[in-house]
Protein backbone atom coordinates (compact mmCIF):
# COMPACT_ATOMS: atom_id res chain seq x y z
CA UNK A 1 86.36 164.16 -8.48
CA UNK A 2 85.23 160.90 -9.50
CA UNK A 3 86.48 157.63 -8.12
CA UNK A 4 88.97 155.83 -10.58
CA UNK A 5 88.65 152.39 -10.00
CA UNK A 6 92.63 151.21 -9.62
CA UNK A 7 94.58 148.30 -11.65
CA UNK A 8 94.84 145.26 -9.86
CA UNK A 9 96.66 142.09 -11.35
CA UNK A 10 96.08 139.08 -9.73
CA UNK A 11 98.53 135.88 -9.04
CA UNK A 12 98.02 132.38 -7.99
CA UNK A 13 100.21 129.55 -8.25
CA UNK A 14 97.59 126.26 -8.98
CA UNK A 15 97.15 123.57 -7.21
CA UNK A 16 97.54 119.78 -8.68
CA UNK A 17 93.90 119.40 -6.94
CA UNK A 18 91.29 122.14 -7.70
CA UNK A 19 89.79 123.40 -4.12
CA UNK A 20 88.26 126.75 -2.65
CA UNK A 21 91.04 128.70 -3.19
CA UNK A 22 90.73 128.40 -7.01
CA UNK A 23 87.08 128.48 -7.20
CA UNK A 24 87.53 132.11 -4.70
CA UNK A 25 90.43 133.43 -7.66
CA UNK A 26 88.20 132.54 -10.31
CA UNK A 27 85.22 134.24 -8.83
CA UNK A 28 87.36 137.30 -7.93
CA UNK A 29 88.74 137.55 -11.39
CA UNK A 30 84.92 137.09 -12.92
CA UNK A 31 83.88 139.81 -10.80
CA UNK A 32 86.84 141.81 -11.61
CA UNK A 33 86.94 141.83 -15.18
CA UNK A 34 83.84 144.31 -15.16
CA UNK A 35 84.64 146.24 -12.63
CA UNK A 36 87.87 148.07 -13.08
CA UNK A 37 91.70 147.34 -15.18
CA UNK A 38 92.09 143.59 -14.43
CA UNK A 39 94.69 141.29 -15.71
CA UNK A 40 96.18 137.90 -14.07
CA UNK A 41 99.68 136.05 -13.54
CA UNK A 42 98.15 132.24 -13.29
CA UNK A 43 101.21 129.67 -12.14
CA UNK A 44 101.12 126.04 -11.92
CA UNK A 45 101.74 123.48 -10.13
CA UNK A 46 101.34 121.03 -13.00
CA UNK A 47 104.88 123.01 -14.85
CA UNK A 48 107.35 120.94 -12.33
CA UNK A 49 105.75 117.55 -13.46
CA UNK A 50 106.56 115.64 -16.03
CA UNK A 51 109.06 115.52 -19.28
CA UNK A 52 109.40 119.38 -19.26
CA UNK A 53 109.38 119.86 -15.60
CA UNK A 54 112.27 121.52 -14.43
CA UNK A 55 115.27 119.10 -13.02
CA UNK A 56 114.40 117.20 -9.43
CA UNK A 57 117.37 119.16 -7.93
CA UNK A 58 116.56 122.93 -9.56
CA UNK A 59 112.91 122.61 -7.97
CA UNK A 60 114.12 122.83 -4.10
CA UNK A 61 116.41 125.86 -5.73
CA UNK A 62 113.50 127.47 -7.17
CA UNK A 63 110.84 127.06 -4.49
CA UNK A 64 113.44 130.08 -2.92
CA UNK A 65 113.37 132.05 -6.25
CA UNK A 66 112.54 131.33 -9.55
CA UNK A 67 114.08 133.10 -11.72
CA UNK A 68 111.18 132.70 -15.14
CA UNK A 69 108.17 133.43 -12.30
CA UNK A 70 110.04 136.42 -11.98
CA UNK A 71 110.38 137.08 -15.46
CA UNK A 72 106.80 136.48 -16.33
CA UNK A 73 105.55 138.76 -13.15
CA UNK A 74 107.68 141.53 -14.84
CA UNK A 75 106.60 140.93 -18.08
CA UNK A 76 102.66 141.15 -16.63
CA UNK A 77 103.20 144.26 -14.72
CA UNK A 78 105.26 145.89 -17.79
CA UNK A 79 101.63 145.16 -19.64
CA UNK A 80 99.33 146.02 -17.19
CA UNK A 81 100.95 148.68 -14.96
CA UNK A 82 99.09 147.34 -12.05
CA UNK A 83 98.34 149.71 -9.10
CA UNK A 84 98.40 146.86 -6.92
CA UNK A 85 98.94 142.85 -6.90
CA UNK A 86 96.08 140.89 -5.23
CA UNK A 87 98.20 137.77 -4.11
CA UNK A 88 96.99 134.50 -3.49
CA UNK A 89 98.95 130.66 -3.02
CA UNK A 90 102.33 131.29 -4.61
CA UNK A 91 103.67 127.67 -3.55
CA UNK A 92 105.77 125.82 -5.50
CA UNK A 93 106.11 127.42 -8.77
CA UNK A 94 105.74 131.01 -8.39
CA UNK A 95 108.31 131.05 -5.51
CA UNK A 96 108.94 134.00 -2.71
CA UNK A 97 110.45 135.81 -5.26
CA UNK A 98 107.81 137.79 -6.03
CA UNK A 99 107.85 139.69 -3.05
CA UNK A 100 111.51 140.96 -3.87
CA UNK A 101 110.54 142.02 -7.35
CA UNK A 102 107.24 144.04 -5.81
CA UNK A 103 109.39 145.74 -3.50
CA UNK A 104 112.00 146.68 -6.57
CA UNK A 105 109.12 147.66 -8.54
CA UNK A 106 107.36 149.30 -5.45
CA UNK A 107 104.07 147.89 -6.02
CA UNK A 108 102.12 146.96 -3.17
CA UNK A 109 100.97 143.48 -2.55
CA UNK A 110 97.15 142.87 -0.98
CA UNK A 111 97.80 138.98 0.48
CA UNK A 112 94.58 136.84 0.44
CA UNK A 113 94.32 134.33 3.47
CA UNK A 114 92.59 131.63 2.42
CA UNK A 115 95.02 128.92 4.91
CA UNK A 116 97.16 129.13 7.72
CA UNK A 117 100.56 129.90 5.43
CA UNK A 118 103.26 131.26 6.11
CA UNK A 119 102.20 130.16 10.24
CA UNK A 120 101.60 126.58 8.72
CA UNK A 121 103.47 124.63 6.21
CA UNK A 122 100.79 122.66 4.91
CA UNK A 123 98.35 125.48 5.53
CA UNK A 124 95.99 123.33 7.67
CA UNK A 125 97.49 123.32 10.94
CA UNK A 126 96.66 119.49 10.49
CA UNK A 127 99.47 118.30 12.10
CA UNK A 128 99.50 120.97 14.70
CA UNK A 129 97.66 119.54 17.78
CA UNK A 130 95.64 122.36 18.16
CA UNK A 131 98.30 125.00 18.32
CA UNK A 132 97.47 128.28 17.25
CA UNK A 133 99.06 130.51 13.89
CA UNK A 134 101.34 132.25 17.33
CA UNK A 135 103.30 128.53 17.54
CA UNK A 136 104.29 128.71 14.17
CA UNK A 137 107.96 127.12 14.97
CA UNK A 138 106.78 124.25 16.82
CA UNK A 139 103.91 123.78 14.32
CA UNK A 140 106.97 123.77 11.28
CA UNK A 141 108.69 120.88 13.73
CA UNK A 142 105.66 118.79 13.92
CA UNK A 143 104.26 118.86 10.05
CA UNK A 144 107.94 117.91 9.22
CA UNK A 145 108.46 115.33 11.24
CA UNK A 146 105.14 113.78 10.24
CA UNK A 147 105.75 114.49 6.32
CA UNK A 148 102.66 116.43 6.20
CA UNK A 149 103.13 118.35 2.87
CA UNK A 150 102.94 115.89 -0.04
CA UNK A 151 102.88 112.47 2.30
CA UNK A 152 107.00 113.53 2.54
CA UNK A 153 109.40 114.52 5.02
CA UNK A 154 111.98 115.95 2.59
CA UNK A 155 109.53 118.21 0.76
CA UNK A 156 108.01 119.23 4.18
CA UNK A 157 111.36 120.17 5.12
CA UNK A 158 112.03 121.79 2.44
CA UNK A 159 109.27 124.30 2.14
CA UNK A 160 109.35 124.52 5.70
CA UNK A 161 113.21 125.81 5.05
CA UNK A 162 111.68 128.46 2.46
CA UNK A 163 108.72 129.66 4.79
CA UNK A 164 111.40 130.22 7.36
CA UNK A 165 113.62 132.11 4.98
CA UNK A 166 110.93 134.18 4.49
CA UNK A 167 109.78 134.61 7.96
CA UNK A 168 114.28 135.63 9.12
CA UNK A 169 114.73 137.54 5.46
CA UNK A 170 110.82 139.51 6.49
CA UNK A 171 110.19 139.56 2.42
CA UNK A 172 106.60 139.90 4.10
CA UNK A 173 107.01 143.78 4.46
CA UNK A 174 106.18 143.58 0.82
CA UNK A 175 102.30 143.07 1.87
CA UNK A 176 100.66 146.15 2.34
CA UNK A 177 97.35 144.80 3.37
CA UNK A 178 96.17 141.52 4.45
CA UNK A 179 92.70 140.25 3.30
CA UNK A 180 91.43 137.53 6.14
CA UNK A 181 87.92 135.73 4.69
CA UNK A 182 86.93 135.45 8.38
CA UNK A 183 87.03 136.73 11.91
CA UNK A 184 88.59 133.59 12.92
CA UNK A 185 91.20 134.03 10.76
CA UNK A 186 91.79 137.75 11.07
CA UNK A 187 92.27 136.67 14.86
CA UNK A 188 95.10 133.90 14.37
CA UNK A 189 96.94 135.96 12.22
CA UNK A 190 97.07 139.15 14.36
CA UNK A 191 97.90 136.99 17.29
CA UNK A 192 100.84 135.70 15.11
CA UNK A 193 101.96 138.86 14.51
CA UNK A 194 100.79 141.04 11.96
CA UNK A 195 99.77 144.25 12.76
CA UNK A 196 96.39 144.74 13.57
CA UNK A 197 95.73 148.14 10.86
CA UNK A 198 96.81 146.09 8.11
CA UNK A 199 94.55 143.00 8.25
CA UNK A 200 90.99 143.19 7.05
CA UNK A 201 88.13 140.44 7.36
CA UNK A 202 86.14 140.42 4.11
CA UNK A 203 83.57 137.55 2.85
CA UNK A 204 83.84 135.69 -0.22
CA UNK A 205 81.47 137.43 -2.33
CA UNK A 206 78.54 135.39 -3.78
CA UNK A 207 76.34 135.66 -7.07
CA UNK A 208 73.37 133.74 -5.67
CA UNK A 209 72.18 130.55 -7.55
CA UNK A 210 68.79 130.56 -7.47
CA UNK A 211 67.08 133.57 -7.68
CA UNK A 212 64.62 132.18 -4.05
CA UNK A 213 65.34 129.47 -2.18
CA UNK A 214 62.22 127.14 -1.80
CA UNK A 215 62.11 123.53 -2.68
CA UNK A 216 60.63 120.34 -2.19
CA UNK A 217 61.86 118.39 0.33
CA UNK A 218 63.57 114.89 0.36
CA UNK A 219 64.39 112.37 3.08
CA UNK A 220 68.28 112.71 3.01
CA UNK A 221 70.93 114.55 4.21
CA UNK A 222 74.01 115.81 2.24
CA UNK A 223 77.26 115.61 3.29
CA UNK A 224 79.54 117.17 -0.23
CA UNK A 225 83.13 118.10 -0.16
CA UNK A 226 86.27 116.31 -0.39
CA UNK A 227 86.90 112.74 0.98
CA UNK A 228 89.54 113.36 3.53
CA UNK A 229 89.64 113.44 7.37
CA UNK A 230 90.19 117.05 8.07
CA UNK A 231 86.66 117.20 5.95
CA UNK A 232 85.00 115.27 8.84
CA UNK A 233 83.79 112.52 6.67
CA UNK A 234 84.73 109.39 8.76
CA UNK A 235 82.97 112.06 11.72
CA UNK A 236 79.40 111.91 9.35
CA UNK A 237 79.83 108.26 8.67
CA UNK A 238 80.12 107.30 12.34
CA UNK A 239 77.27 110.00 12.92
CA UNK A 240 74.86 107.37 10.49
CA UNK A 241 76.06 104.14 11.93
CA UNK A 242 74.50 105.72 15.46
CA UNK A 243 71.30 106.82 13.99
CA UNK A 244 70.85 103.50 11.85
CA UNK A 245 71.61 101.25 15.54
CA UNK A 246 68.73 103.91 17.01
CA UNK A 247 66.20 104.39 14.78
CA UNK A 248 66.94 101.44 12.59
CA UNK A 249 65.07 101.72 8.51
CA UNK A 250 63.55 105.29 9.98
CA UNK A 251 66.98 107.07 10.10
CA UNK A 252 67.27 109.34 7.17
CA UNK A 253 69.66 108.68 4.82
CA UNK A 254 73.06 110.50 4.24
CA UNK A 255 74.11 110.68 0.68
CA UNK A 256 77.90 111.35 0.26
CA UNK A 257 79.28 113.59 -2.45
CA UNK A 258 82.86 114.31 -3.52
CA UNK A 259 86.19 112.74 -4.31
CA UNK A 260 89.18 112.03 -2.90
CA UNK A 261 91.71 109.47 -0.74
CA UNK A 262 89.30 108.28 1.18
CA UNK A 263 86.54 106.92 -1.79
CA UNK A 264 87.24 103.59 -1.48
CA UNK A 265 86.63 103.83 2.62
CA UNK A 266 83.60 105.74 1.95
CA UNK A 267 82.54 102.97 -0.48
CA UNK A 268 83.25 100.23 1.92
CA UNK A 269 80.84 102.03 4.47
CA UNK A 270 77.98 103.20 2.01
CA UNK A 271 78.10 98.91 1.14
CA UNK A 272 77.75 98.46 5.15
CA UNK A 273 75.13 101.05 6.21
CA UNK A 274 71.84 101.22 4.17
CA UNK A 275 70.95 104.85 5.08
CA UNK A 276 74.55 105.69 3.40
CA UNK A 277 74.58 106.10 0.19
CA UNK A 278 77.63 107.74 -2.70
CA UNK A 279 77.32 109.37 -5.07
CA UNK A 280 80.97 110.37 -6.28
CA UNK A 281 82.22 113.80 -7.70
CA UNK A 282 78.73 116.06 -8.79
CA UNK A 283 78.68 118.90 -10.43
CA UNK A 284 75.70 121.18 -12.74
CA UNK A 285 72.26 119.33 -12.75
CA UNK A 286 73.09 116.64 -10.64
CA UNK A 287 74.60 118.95 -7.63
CA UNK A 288 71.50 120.91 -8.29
CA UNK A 289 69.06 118.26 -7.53
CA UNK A 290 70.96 117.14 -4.71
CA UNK A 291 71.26 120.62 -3.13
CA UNK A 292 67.90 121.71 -3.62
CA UNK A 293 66.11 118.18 -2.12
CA UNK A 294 68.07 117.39 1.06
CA UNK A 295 67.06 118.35 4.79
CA UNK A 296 69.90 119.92 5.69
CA UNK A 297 73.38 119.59 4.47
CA UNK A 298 76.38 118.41 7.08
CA UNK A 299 79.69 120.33 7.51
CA UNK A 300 81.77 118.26 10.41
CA UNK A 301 85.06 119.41 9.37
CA UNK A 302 87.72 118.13 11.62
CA UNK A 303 90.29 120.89 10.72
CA UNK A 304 90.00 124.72 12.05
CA UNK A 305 88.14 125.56 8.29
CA UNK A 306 88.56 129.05 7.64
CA UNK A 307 85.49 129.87 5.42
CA UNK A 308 82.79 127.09 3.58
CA UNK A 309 82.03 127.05 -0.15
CA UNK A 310 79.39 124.31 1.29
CA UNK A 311 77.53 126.69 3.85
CA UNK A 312 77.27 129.43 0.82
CA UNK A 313 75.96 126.40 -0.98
CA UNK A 314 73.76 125.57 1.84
CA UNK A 315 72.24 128.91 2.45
CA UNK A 316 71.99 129.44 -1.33
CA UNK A 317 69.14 126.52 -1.46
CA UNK A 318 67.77 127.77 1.63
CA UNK A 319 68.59 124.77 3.23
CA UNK A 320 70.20 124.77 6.89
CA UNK A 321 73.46 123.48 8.22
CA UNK A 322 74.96 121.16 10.48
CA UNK A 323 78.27 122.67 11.21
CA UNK A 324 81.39 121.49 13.67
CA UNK A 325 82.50 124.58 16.19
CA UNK A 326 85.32 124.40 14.26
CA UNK A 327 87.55 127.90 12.68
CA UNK A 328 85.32 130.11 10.62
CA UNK A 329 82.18 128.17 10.48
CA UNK A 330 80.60 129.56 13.78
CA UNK A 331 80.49 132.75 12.39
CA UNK A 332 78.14 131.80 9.44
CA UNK A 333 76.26 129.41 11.42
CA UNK A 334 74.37 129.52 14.83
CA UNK A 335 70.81 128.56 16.39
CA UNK A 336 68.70 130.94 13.51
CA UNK A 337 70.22 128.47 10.49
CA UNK A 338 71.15 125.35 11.37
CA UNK A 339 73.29 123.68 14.37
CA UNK A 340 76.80 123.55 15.60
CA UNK A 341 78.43 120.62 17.29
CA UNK A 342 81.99 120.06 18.59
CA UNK A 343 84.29 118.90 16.08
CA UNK A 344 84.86 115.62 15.95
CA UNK A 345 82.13 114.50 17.92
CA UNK A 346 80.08 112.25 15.89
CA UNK A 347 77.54 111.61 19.10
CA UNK A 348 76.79 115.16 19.13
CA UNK A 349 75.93 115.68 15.39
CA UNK A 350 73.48 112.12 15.51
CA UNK A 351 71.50 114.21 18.19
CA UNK A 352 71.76 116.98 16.50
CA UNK A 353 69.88 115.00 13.53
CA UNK A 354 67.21 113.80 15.91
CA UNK A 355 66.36 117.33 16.49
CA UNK A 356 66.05 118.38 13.08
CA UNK A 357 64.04 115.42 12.61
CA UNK A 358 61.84 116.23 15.45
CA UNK A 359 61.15 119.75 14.63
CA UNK A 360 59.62 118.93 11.04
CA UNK A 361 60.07 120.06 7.91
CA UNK A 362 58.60 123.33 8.21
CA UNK A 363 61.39 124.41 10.94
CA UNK A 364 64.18 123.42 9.07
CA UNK A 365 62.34 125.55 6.38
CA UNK A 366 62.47 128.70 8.44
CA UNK A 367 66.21 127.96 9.39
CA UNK A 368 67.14 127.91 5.69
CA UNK A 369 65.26 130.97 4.82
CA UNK A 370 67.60 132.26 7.46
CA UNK A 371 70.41 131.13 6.41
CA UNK A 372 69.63 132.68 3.00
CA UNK A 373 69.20 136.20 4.63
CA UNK A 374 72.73 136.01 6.10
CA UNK A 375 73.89 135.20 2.25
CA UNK A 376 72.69 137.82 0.81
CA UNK A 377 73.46 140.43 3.32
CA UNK A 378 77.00 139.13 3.66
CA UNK A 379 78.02 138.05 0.62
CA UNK A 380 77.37 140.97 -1.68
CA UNK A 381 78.99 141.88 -4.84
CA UNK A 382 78.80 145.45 -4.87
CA UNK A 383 79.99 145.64 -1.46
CA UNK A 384 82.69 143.03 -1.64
CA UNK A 385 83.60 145.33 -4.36
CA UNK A 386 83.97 148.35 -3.03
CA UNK A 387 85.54 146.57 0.13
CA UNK A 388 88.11 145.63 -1.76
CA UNK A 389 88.69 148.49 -3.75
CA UNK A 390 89.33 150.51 -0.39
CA UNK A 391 92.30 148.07 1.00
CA UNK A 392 93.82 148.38 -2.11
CA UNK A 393 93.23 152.17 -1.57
CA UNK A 394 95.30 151.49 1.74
CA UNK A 395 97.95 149.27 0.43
CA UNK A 396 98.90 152.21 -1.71
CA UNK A 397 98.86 155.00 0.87
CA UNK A 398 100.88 152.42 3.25
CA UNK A 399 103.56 151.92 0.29
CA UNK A 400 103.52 155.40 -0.42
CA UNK A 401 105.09 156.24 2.99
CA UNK A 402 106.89 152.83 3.85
């Protein structure tokens, strides 16, 4: 009998700030649309501001359940008669809600893991102190007290008080299959308690850029992705202002790339080290050029990163990485295509530089080539594919006998 490809709607609740999450849903839904009965529920966070945003004190109300989210699930599923819901962020809009209505409806849910939520509130773990998904409570205590989520206590709380409801009221019994993009994260989330059978590690998939991966070579380094701490940014800045006291006008430069609360630092440093140099938000030709010409591309992120867009990037170019020991990252990166230093240490990373540096421009070659080989066995289409299409496979025969 031949293999039916099943129905699979997707929903994700925006962000105000477009990240890897939403370029991984719009990748998923690309690939998708060709490959079996594909439809999407797309929420946003932009709804609850401005005029037509619902009223200050209905939005706490409906973070718990929202009644239209609801509706408008329905309404999809009425359409599509999904075999199974491939779930992704659902915070603030779409609400926990949905996790009631796909038990009513008996649908099984696949949940994506692209953070630490529901074992974080802000899904970084950046106020955790480097406690683990297990210390969720404690975790909850310390984002709220520092007003991690939206720079305020009150909404911390708050969505900490909905996380919790859903953690006492267990709407997560809805999930049928959880979908971890790493081994690092397939490990903190088992050792917060999900069951082991139910959580699989699976890649992002990648369509590969270029169709080989050999380009001229420029003096720089690239540091791109957003301009806050948990990035590492103020960790590759200090990195340059080491190499430019060592090795003075031969340190290779650093150019900068992204956006974010931190531009205006980043600016302010760029203006005080020579070898630093910004280049804002890129994107098309420009990221292109900038890609394909540096030495090696720098990924210092301070915060336990559960997957980089920027090492696909990387590896894509056949360029080699510079990556902090820091959540997923080790697993894409080791001695074969590119470096990995301690998070955080900025000392580490400058001799880390030096080495490249020493080693020439046909090593760093060979360690992008590498990294390319790990893209394109790891990243596959077909295979994220049919990956997929076997949890979903498994959510079903789970929900069938739950």
């Amino acid at each position: 009998m031949p293999f039916v490809p099943p129905a699979i709607l997707q929903v994700f609740n925006r962000y105000l700030d477009r990240g890897g999450e939403e370029i991984a849903v719009g990748q998923f839904a690309e690939i998708l649309r060709d490959q079996c009965r594909f439809d999407e529920c797309i929420f946003e966070s932009a709804e609850w501001k401005g005029s037509t945003a619902p009223a200050k004190w209905k939005q706490p109300i409906w973070m718990f359940h929202n009644p239209q989210s609801v509706r408008r699930l329905r309404e999809k599923q009425e359409q599509t008669r999904a075999q199974a819901w491939l779930v992704h962020n659902i915070f603030p809009v779409c609400s926990p809600a949905i996790y009631d209505e796909a038990l009513r409806q008996k649908v099984p849910i696949v949940q994506y893991i692209h953070n630490f939520r529901p074992f974080s509130i802000t899904g970084y773990l950046n106020n955790a102190q480097a406690l683990s998904a297990r210390r969720w409570p404690r975790t909850y205590l310390r984002e709220i007290s520092a007003g991690a989520w939206q720079k305020s206590r009150l909404k911390t709380f708050v969505l900490g008080c909905v996380l919790s409801s859903m953690h006492l009221r267990n709407q997560f019994r809805a999930i049928k299959a959880w979908v971890a993009i790493s081994d690092f994260m397939r490990a903190q989330f088992i050792g917060a308690g999900v069951p082991e059978e139910k959580i699989y590690r699976l890649y992002h998939p990648r369509v590969p850029v270029n169709a080989e991966a050999s380009f001229p070579e420029g003096d720089y380094y690239l540091f791109m992705g957003r301009l806050i701490e948990d990035k590492g940014i103020k960790v590759a800045v200090d990195c340059w202002d080491m190499l430019r006291r060592r090795l003075g006008g031969n340190a290779p430069r650093l150019l900068v790339a992204g956006k974010g609360p931190l531009l205006q630092w980043v600016k302010n440093a760029a203006a005080a080290n020579p070898r630093v140099e910004f280049r804002g938000f890129v994107t098309g030709d420009e990221k292109h050029q900038l890609l394909s010409r540096c030495r090696a591309v720098i990924q210092p992120s301070i915060w336990a990163e559960p997957l980089s867009f920027v090492i696909y990037d990387a590896f894509d170019y056949g360029k080699p990485v510079l990556a902090a020991a820091s959540g997923g990252m080790p697993e894409l990166v080791g001695d074969s295509n590119g470096l990995v230093h301690q998070r955080g240490d900025a000392a580490q990373l400058a001799g880390q530089v030096e080495d490249l540096e020493r080693r020439g421009q046909l090593s760093r070659h060979g360690m992008g080539q590498s990294g390319r080989k790990w893209l394109l066995a790891n990243t596959n289409v077909d295979s994220w594919t049919k990956q997929l299409f076997e949890i979903v496979r498994h959510a079903e025969g789970v929900n069938t006998i739950s």
